[in-house]
Protein backbone atom coordinates (compact mmCIF):
# COMPACT_ATOMS: atom_id res chain seq x y z
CA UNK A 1 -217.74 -99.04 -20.20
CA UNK A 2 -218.13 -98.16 -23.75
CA UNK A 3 -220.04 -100.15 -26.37
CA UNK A 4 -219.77 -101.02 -30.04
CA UNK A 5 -221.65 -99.71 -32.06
CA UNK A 6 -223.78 -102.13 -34.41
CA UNK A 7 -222.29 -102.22 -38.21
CA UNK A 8 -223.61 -99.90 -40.10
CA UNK A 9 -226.37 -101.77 -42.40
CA UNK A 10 -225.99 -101.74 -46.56
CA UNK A 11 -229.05 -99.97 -48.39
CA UNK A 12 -231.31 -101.80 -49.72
CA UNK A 13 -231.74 -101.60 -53.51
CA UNK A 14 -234.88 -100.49 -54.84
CA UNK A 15 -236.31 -102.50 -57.95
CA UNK A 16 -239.02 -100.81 -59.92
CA UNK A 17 -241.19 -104.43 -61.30
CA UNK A 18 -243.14 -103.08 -64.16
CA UNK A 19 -245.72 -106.03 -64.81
CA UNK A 20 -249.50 -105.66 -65.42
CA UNK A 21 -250.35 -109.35 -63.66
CA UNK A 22 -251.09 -108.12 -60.12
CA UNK A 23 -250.97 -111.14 -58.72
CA UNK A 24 -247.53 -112.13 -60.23
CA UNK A 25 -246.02 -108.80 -59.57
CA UNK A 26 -246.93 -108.96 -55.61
CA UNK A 27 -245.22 -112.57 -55.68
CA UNK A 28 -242.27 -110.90 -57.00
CA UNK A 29 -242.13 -107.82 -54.95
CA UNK A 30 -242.94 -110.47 -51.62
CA UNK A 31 -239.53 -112.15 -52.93
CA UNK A 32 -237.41 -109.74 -53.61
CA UNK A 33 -238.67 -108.13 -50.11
CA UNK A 34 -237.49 -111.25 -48.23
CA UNK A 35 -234.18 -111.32 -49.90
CA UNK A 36 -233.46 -107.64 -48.90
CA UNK A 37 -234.69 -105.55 -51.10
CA UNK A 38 -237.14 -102.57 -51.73
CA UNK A 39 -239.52 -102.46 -54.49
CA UNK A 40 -242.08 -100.63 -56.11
CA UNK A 41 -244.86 -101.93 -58.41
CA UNK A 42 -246.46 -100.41 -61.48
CA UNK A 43 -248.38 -101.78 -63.62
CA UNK A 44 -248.17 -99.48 -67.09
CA UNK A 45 -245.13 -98.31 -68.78
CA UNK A 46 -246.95 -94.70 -67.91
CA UNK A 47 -246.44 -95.21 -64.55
CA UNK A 48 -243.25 -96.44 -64.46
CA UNK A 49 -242.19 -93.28 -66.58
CA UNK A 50 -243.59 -91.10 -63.83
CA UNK A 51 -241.72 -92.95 -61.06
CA UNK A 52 -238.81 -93.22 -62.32
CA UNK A 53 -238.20 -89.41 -63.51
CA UNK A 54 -238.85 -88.20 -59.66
CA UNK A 55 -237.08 -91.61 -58.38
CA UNK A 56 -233.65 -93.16 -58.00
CA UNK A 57 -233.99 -96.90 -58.72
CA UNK A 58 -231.41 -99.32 -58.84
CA UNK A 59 -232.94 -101.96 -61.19
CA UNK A 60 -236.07 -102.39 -63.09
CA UNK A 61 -237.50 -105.99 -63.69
CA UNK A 62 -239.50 -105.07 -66.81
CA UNK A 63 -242.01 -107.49 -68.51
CA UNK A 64 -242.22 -106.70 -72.56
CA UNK A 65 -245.62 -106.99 -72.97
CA UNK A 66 -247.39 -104.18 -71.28
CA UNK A 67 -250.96 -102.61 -71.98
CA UNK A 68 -249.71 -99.47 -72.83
CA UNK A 69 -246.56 -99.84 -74.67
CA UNK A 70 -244.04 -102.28 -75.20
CA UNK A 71 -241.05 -103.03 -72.65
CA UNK A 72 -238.80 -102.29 -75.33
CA UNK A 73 -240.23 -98.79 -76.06
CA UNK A 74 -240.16 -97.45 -72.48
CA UNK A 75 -236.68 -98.61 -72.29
CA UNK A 76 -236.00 -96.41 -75.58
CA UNK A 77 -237.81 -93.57 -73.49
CA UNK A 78 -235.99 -93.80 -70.67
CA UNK A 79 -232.80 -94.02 -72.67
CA UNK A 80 -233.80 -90.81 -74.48
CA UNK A 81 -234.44 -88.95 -71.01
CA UNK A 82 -231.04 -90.07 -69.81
CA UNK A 83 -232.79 -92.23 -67.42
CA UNK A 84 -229.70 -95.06 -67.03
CA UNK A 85 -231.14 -97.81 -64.79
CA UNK A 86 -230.07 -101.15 -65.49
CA UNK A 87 -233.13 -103.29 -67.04
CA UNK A 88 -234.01 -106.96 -66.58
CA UNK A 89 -236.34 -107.60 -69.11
CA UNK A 90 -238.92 -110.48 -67.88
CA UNK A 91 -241.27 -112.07 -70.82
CA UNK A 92 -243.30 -115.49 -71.60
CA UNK A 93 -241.50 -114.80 -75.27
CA UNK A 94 -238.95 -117.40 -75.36
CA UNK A 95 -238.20 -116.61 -79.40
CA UNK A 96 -233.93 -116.21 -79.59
CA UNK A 97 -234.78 -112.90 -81.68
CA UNK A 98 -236.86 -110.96 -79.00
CA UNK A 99 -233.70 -111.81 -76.46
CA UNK A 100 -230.89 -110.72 -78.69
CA UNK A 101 -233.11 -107.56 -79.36
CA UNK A 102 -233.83 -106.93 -75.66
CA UNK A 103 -230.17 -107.08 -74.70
CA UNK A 104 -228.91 -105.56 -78.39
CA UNK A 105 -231.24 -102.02 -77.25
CA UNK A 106 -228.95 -101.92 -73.70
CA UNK A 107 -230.97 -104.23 -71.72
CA UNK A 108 -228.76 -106.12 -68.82
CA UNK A 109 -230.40 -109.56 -68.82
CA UNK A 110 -233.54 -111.76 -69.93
CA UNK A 111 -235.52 -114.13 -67.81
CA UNK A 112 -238.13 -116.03 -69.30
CA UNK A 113 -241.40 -117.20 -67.87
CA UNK A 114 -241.47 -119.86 -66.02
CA UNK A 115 -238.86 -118.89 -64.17
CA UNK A 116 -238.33 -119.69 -60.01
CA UNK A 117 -237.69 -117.07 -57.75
CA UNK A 118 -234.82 -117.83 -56.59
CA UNK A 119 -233.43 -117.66 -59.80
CA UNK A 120 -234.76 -113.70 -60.45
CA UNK A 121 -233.34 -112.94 -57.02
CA UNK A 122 -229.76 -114.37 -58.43
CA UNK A 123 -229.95 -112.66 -61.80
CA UNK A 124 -230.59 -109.24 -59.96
CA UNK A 125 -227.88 -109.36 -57.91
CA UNK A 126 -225.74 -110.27 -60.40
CA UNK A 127 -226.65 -106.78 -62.35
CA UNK A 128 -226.35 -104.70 -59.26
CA UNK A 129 -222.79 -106.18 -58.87
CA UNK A 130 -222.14 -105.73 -62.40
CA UNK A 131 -223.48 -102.17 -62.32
CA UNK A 132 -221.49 -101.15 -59.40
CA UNK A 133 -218.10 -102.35 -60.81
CA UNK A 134 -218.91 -100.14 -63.35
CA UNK A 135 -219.11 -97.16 -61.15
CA UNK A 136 -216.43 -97.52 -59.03
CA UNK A 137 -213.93 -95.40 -61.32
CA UNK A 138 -216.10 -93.15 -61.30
CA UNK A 139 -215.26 -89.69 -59.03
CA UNK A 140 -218.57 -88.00 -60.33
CA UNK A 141 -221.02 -89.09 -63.04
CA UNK A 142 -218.81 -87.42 -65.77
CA UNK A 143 -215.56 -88.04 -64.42
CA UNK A 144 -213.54 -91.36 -64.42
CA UNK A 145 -210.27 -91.82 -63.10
CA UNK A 146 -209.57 -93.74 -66.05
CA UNK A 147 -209.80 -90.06 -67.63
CA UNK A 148 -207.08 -88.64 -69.81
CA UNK A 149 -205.70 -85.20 -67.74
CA UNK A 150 -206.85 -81.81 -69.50
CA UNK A 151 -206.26 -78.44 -69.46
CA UNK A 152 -208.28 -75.27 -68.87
CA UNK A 153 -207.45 -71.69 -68.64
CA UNK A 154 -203.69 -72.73 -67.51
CA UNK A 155 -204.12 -75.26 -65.52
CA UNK A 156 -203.29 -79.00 -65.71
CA UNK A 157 -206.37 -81.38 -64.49
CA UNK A 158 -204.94 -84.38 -63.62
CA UNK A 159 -208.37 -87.17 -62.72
CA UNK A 160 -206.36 -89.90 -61.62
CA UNK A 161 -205.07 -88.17 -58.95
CA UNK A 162 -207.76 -85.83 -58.42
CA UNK A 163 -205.10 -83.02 -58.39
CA UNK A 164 -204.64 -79.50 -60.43
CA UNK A 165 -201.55 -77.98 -61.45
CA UNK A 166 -200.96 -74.29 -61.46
CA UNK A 167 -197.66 -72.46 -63.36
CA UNK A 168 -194.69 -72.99 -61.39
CA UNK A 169 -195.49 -76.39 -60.59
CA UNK A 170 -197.67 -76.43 -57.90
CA UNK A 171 -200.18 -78.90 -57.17
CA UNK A 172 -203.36 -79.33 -54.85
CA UNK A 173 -205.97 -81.83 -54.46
CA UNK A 174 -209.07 -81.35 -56.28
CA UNK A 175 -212.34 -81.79 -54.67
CA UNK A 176 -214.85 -84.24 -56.77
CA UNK A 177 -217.47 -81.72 -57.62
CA UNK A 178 -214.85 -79.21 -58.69
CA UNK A 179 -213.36 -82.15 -60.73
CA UNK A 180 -216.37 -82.53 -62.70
CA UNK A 181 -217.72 -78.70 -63.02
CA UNK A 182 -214.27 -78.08 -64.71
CA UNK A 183 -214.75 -81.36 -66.51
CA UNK A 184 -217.90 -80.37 -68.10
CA UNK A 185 -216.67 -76.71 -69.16
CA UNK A 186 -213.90 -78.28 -71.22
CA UNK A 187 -215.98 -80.97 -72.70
CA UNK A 188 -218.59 -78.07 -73.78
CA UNK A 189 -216.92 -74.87 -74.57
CA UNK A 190 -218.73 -71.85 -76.59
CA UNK A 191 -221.80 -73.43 -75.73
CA UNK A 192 -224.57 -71.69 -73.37
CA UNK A 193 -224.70 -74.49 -70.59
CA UNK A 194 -228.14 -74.62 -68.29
CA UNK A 195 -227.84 -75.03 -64.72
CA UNK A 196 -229.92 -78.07 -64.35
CA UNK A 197 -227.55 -80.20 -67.65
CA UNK A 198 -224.37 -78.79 -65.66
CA UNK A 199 -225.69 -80.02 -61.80
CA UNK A 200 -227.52 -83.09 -63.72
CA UNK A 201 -223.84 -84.41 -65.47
CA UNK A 202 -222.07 -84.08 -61.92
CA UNK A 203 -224.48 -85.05 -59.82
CA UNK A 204 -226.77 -87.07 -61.19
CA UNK A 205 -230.06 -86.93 -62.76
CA UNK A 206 -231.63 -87.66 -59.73
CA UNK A 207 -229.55 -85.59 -57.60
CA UNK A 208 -231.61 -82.75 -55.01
CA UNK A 209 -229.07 -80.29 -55.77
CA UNK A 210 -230.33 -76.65 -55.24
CA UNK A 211 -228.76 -74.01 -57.73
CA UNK A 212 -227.37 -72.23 -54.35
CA UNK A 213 -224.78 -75.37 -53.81
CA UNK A 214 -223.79 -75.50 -57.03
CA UNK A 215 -223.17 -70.95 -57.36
CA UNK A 216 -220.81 -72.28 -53.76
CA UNK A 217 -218.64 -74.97 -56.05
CA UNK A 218 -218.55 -72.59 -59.04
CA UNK A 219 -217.57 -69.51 -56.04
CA UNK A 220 -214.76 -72.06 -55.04
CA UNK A 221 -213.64 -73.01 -58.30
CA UNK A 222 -212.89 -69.40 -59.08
CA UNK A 223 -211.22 -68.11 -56.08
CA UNK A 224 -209.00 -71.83 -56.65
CA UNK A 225 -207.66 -70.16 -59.89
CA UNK A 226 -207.64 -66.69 -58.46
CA UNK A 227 -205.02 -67.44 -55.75
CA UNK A 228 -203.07 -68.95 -58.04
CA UNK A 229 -202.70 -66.01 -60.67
CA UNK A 230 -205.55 -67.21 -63.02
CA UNK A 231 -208.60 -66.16 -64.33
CA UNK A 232 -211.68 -67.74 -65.12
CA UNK A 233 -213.05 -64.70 -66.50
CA UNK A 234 -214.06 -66.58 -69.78
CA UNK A 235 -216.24 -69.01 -67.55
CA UNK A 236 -219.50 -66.21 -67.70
CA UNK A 237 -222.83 -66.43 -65.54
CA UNK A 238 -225.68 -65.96 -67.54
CA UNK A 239 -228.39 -65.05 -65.37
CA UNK A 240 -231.68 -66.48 -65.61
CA UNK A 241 -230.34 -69.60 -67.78
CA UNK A 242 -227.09 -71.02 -66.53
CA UNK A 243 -223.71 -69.99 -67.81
CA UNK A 244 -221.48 -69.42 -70.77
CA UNK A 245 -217.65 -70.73 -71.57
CA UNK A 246 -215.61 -69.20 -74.43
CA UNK A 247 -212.01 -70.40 -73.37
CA UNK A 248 -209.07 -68.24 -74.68
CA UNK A 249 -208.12 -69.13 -78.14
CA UNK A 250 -205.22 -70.22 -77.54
CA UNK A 251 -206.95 -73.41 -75.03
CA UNK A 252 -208.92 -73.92 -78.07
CA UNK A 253 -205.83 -75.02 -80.12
């Protein structure tokens, strides 16, 4: 007799709280634990930094007063790096100007001390829905569906549909990764591209991607065009550094 297997369980987010009040930053962790999540503690903007360039998080719960540096600077930090994690900014500062200019700089909502728990738990999950509606047109992180078709070295990319056309009207599906390497050659051409900014816009920033995957996407990419009469001889591997892509002049029209 065969047996169902259990439902496959949801992740659990991971919150990053970045308060220096130990005491109130284990009561929120304990909370947040309870209602299903994951969370990490630090207590300096420093160490938040550090996490959060080797980490995926999904949220960060971020008081603005910190001993090191403001809230609002190490959000401006980690918007510099390209580190995009949705931010609940948590303060005592009740002042109308300090909340406009938390959620003016990108910040996703403000919760104001004293606040319940239950009520932190509810704005949180509010972002994360938010946040993942956002996504979900997404095919890769550069590539929307929503995205206007292009074309590169004779071919038609078509993101809606997540389909190429070749001359004589033929068209195949398009795998995502392919989608987005081709993607990011036509949004940067004559420009030396690094490995690491061309596997980081696909990917993700946080993405373990080794360089030998992405030389197997690029391999796949080519021979795509090849059997279909084109070249992507303009599409260059520069060794050592990443690649090159001068498209014919008459793409660049």
């Amino acid at each position: 007799m065969s047996t169902i297997p259990p439902p496959r369980s949801e992740p659990k987010p991971l919150i990053v709280i970045v308060e220096d009040e130990a005491e109130l930053a284990t009561l929120i962790a304990n909370h947040l634990e309870k209602a299903g999540m994951h969370t990490q503690i630090c207590t300096r903007a420093s160490h938040a930094m550090k996490f959060l360039e080797k980490n995926f998080a999904n949220l960060i719960l971020m008081d603005i007063n910190l001993p090191d540096q403001s809230g609002f600077a190490l959000a401006e930090e980690l918007k510099a790096e390209e580190i995009n994690v949705p931010i609940i900014f948590l303060t005592g500062n009740v002042e109308e100007n300090s909340k406009v200019h938390g959620l003016d700089m990108g910040g996703d909502d403000y919760i104001t001390k004293p606040f319940s728990y239950a009520e932190v738990v509810a704005r949180i999950r509010a972002v994360l829905r938010r946040t993942e509606a956002k996504t979900d047109l997404n095919v890769t992180k550069n590539v929307r569906i929503s995205d206007e078709p292009f074309e590169i070295c004779g071919a038609l990319i078509t993101p809606e549909r997540l389909e190429i056309s070749f001359p004589g009207n033929v068209v195949q599906n398009l795998g995502r990764k392919e989608l987005g390497i081709l993607a990011y050659l036509h949004a940067h051409p004559s420009q030396i591209i690094p490995r690491k900014a061309l596997i980081h816009s696909v990917w993700g920033l946080h993405a373990d991607v080794k360089s030998r995957s992405l030389d197997q996407y690029i391999v796949k990419v080519r021979e795509l065009f090849a059997a279909h009469g084109l070249s992507l001889d303009s599409f260059r591997t520069i060794h050592g550094i990443g690649y090159n892509f001068e498209p014919p002049p008459a793409a660049q029209k």
